[in-house]
N, C-alpha and C. Protein backbone atom coordinates (compact mmCIF):
# COMPACT_ATOMS: atom_id res chain seq x y z
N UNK A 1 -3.19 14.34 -3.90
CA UNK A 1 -3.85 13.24 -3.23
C UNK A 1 -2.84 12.25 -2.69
N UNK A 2 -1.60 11.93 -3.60
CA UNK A 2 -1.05 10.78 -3.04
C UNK A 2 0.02 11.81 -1.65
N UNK A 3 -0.74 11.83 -0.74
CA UNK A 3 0.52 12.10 0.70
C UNK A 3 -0.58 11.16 1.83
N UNK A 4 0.55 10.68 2.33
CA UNK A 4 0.74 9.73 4.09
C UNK A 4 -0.59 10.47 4.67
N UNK A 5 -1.19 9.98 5.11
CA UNK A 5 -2.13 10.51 6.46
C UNK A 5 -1.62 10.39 7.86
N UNK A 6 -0.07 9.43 7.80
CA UNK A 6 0.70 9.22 9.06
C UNK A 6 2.22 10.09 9.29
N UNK A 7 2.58 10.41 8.36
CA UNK A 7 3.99 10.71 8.14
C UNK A 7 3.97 11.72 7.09
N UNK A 8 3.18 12.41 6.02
CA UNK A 8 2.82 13.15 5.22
C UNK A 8 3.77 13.25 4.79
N UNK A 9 4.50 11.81 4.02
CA UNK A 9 5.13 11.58 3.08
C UNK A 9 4.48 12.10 1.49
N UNK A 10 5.26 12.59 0.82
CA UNK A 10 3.83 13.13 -0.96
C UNK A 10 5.10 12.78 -1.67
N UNK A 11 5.00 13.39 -2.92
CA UNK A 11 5.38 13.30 -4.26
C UNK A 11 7.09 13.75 -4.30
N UNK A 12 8.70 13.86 -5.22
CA UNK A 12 9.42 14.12 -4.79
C UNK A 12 9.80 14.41 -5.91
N UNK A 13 10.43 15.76 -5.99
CA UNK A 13 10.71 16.22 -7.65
C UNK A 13 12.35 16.69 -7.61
N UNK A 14 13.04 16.21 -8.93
CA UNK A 14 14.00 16.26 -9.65
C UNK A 14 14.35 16.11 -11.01
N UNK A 15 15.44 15.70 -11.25
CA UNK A 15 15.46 15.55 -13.00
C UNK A 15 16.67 14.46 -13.04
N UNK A 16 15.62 14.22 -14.77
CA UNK A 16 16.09 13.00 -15.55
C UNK A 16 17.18 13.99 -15.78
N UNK A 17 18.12 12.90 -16.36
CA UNK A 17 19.83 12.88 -16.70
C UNK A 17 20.23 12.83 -17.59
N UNK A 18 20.19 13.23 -19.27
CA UNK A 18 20.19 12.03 -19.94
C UNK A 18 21.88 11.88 -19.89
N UNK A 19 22.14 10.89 -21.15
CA UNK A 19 23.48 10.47 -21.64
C UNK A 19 24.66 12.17 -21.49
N UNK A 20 24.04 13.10 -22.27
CA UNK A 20 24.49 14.02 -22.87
C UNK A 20 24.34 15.03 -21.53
N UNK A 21 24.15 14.91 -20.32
CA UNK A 21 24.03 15.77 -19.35
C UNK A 21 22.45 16.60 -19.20
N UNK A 22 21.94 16.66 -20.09
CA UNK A 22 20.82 17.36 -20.51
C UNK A 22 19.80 17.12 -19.35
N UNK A 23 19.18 18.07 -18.85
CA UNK A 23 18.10 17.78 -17.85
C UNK A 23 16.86 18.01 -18.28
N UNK A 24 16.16 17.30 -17.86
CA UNK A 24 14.58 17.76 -17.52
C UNK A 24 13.70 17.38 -16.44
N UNK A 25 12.56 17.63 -16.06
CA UNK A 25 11.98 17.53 -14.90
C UNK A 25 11.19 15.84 -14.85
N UNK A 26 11.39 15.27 -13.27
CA UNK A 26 10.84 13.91 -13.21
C UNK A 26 10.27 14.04 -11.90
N UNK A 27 9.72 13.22 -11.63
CA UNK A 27 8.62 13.18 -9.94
C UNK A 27 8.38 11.71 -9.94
N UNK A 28 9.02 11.57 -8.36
CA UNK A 28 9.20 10.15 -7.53
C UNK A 28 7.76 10.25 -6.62
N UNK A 29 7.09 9.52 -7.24
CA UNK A 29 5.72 8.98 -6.54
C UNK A 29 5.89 8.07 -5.32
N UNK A 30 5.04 8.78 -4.30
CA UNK A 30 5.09 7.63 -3.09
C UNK A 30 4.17 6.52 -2.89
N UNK A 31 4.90 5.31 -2.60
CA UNK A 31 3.63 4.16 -2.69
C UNK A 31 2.49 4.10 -1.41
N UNK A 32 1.60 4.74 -1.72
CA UNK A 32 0.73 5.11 -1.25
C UNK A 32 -0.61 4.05 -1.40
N UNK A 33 -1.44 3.34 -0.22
CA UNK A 33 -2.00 2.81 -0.01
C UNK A 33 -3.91 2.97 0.24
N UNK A 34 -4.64 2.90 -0.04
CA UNK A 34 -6.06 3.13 1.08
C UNK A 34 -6.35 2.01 1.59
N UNK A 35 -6.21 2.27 3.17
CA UNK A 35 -6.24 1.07 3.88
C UNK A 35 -7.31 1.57 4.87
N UNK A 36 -8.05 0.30 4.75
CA UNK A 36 -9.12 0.26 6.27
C UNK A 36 -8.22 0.21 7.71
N UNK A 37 -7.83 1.38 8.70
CA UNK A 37 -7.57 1.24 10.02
C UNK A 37 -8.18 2.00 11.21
N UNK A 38 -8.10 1.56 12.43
CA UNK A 38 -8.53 1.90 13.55
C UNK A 38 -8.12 3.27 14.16
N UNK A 39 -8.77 4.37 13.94
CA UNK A 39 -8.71 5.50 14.87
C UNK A 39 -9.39 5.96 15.72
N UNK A 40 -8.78 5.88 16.76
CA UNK A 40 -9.75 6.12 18.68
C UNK A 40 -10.53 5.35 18.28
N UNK A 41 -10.30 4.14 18.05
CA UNK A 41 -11.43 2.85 18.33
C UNK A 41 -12.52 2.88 17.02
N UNK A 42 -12.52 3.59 15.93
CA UNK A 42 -13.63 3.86 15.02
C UNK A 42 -12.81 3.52 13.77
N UNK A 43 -13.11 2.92 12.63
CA UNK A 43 -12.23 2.44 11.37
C UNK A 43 -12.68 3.60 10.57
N UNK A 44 -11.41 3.71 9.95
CA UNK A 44 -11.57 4.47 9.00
C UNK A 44 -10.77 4.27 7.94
N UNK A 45 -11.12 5.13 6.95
CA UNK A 45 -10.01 4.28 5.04
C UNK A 45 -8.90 6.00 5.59
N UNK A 46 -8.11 5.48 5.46
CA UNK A 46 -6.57 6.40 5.02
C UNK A 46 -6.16 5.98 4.03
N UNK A 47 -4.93 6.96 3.66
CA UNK A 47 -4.49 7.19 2.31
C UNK A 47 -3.09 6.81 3.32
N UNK A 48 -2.10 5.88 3.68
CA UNK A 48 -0.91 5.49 4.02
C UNK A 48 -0.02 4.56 3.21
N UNK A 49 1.29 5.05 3.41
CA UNK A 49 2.33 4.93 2.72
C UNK A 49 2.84 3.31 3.27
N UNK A 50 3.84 2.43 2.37
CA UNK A 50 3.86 1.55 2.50
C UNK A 50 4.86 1.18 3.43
N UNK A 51 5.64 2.33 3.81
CA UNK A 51 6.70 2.44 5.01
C UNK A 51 6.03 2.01 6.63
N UNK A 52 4.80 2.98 6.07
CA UNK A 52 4.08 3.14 7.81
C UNK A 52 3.51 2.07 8.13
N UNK A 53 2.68 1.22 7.05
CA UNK A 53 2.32 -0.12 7.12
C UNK A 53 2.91 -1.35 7.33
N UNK A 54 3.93 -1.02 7.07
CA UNK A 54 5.39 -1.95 7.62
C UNK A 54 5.76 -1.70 8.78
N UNK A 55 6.19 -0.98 9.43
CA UNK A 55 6.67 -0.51 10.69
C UNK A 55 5.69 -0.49 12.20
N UNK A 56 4.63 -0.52 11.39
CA UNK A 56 3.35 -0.70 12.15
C UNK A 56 2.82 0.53 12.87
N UNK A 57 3.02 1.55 12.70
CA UNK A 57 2.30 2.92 13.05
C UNK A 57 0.80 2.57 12.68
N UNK A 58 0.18 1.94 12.04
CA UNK A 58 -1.00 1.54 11.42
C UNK A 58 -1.51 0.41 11.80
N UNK A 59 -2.80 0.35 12.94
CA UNK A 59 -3.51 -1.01 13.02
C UNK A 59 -4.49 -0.89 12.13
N UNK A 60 -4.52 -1.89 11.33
CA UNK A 60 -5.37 -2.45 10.30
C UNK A 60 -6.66 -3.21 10.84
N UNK A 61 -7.67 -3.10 10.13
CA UNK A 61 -9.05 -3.69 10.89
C UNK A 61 -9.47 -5.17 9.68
């Protein structure tokens, strides 16, 4: 669920580190929004990332 409806930015997987070199698995969540905006003139709720909402790819209603 959490990916961009603008940029289909999602989820980002790697691994924790510890002290001792030791790995295991971690996942970088994207800050992901539901925002009321305007498509072809009709509002609608998207699921957008907080990049796209900044930059303004996204008119907000």
């Amino acid at each position: 669920m959490a990916k961009c409806s603008v940029c289909g930015k999602s989820v980002h997987f790697g691994n924790n580190v510890s002290h001792s070199h030791k790995k295991t698995n971690r996942m970088w969540k994207s800050n992901i929004k539901r925002v009321r905006c305007k498509v072809n003139g009709v509002s609608k709720r998207l699921y957008v990332c907080t990049r796209c909402l900044k930059s303004g790819k996204v008119e907000r209603v």
